[in-house]
C-alpha atoms as a PDB file:
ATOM      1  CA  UNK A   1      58.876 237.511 -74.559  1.00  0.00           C
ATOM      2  CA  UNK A   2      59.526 238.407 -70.918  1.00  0.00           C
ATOM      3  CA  UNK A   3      63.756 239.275 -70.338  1.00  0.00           C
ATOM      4  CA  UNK A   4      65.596 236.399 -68.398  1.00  0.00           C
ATOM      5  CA  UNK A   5      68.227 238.088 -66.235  1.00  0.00           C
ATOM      6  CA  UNK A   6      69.764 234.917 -66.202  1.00  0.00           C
ATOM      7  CA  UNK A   7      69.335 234.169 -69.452  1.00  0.00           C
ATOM      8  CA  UNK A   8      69.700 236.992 -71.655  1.00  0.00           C
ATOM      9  CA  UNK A   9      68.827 237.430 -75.622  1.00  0.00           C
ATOM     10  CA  UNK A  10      71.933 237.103 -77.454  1.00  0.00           C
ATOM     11  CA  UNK A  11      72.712 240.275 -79.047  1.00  0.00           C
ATOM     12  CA  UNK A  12      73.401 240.543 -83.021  1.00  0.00           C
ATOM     13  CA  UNK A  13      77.238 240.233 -82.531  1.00  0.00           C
ATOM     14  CA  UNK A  14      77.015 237.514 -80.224  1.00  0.00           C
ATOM     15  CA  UNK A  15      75.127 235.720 -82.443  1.00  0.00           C
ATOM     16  CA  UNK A  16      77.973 236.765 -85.668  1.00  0.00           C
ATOM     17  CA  UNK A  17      80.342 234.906 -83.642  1.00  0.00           C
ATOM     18  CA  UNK A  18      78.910 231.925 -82.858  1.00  0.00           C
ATOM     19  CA  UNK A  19      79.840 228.880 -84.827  1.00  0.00           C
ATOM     20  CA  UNK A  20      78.854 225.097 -85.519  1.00  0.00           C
ATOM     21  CA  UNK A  21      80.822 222.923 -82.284  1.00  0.00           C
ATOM     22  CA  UNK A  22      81.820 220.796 -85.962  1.00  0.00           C
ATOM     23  CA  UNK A  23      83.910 224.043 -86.781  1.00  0.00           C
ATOM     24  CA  UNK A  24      85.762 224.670 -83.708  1.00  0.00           C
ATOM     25  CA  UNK A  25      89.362 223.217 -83.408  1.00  0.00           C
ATOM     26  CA  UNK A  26      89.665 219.503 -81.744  1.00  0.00           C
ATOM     27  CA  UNK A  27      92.092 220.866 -78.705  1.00  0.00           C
ATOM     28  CA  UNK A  28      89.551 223.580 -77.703  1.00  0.00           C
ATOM     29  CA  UNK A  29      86.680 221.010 -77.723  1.00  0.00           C
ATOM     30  CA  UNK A  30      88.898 218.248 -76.065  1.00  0.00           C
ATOM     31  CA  UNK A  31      89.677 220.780 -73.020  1.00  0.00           C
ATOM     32  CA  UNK A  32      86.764 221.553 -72.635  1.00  0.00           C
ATOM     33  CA  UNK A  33      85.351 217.884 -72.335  1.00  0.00           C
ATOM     34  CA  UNK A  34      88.198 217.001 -69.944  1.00  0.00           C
ATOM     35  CA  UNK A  35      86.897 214.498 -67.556  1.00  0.00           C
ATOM     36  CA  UNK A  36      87.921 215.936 -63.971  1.00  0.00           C
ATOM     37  CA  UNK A  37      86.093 213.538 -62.036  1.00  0.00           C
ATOM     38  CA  UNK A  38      86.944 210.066 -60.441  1.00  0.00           C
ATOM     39  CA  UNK A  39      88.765 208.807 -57.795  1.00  0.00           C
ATOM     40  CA  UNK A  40      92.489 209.006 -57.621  1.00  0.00           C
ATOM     41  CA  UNK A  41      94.821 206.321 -58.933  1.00  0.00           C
ATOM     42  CA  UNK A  42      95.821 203.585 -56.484  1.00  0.00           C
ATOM     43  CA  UNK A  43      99.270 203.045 -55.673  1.00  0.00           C
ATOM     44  CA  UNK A  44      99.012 199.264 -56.388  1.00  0.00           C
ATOM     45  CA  UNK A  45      96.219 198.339 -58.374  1.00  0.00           C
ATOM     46  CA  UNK A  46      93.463 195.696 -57.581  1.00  0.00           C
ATOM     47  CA  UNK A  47      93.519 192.448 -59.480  1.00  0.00           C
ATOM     48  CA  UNK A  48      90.073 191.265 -60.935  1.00  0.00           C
ATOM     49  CA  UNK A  49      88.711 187.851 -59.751  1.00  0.00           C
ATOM     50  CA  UNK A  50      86.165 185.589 -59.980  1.00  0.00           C
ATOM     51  CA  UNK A  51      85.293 183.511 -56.803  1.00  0.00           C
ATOM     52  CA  UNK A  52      82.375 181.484 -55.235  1.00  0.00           C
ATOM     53  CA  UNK A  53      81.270 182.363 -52.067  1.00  0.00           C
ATOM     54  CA  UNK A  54      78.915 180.898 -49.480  1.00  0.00           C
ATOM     55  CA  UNK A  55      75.928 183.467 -49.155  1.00  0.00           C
ATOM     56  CA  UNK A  56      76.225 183.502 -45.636  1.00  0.00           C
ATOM     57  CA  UNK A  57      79.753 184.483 -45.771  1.00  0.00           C
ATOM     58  CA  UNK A  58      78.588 187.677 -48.307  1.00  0.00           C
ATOM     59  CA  UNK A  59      75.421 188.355 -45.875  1.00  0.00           C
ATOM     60  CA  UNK A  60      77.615 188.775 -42.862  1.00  0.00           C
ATOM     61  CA  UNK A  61      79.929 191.039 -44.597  1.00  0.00           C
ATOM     62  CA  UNK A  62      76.927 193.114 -45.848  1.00  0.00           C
ATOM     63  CA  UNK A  63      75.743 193.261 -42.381  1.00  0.00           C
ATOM     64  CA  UNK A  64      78.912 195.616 -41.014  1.00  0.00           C
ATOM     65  CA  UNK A  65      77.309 198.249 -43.251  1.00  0.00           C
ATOM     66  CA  UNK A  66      79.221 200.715 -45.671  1.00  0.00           C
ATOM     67  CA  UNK A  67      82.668 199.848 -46.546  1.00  0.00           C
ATOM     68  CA  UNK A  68      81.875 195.874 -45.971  1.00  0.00           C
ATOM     69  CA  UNK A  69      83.649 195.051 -49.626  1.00  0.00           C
ATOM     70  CA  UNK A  70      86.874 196.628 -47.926  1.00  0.00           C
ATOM     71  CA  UNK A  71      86.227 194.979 -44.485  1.00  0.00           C
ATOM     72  CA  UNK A  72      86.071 192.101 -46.848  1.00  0.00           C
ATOM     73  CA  UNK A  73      89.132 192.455 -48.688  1.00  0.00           C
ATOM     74  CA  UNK A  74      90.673 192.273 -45.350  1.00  0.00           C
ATOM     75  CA  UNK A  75      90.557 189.400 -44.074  1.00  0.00           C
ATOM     76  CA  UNK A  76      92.772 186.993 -46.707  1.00  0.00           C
ATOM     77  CA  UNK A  77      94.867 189.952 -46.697  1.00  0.00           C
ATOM     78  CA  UNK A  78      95.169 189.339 -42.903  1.00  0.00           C
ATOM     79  CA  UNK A  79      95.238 184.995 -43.783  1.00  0.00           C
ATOM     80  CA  UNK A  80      97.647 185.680 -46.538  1.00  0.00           C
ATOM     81  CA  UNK A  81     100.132 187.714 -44.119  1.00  0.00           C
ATOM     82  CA  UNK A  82     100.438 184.196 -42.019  1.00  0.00           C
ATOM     83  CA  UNK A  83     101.385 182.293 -44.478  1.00  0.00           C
ATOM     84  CA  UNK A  84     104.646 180.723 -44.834  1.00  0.00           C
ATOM     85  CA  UNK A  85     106.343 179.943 -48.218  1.00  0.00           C
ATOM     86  CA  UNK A  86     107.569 176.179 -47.871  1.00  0.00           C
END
């Protein structure tokens, strides 16, 4: 078998130390199966809705390119600023 520099044969004390991942302590395993990914929490989270759309009103958004669900979020955001409470 041809050496691996990267990869080397585990030697006979290596191997004495290894054990099954059932055997090693939970904290060790949960550290090291941290998930360090993701995007940053929002200051003020989103609010899941449903609503109906004309296509043509999606399409156009879709048009502007990357970033059009933002662009969209925009604009009630902008109708919603000029309205006034009766």
């Amino acid at each position: 078998m041809a050496q691996d520099p990267d990869n080397p044969e585990a030697a006979d004390a290596e191997l004495a130390e290894m054990r099954p991942a059932r055997e090693v302590p939970a904290p060790a395993l949960d550290a090291a199966l941290v998930n360090r990914g993701g995007r940053p929490k929002a200051e003020v989270r989103k609010v899941p809705v449903t609503i109906r759309l004309d296509p043509h009103i999606v399409d156009a958004f879709e048009a502007t390119g990357p970033g059009w669900q933002t662009r969209m979020n925009e604009a009630p955001a902008e109708a919603a600023s000029k309205l006034t409470v009766a």
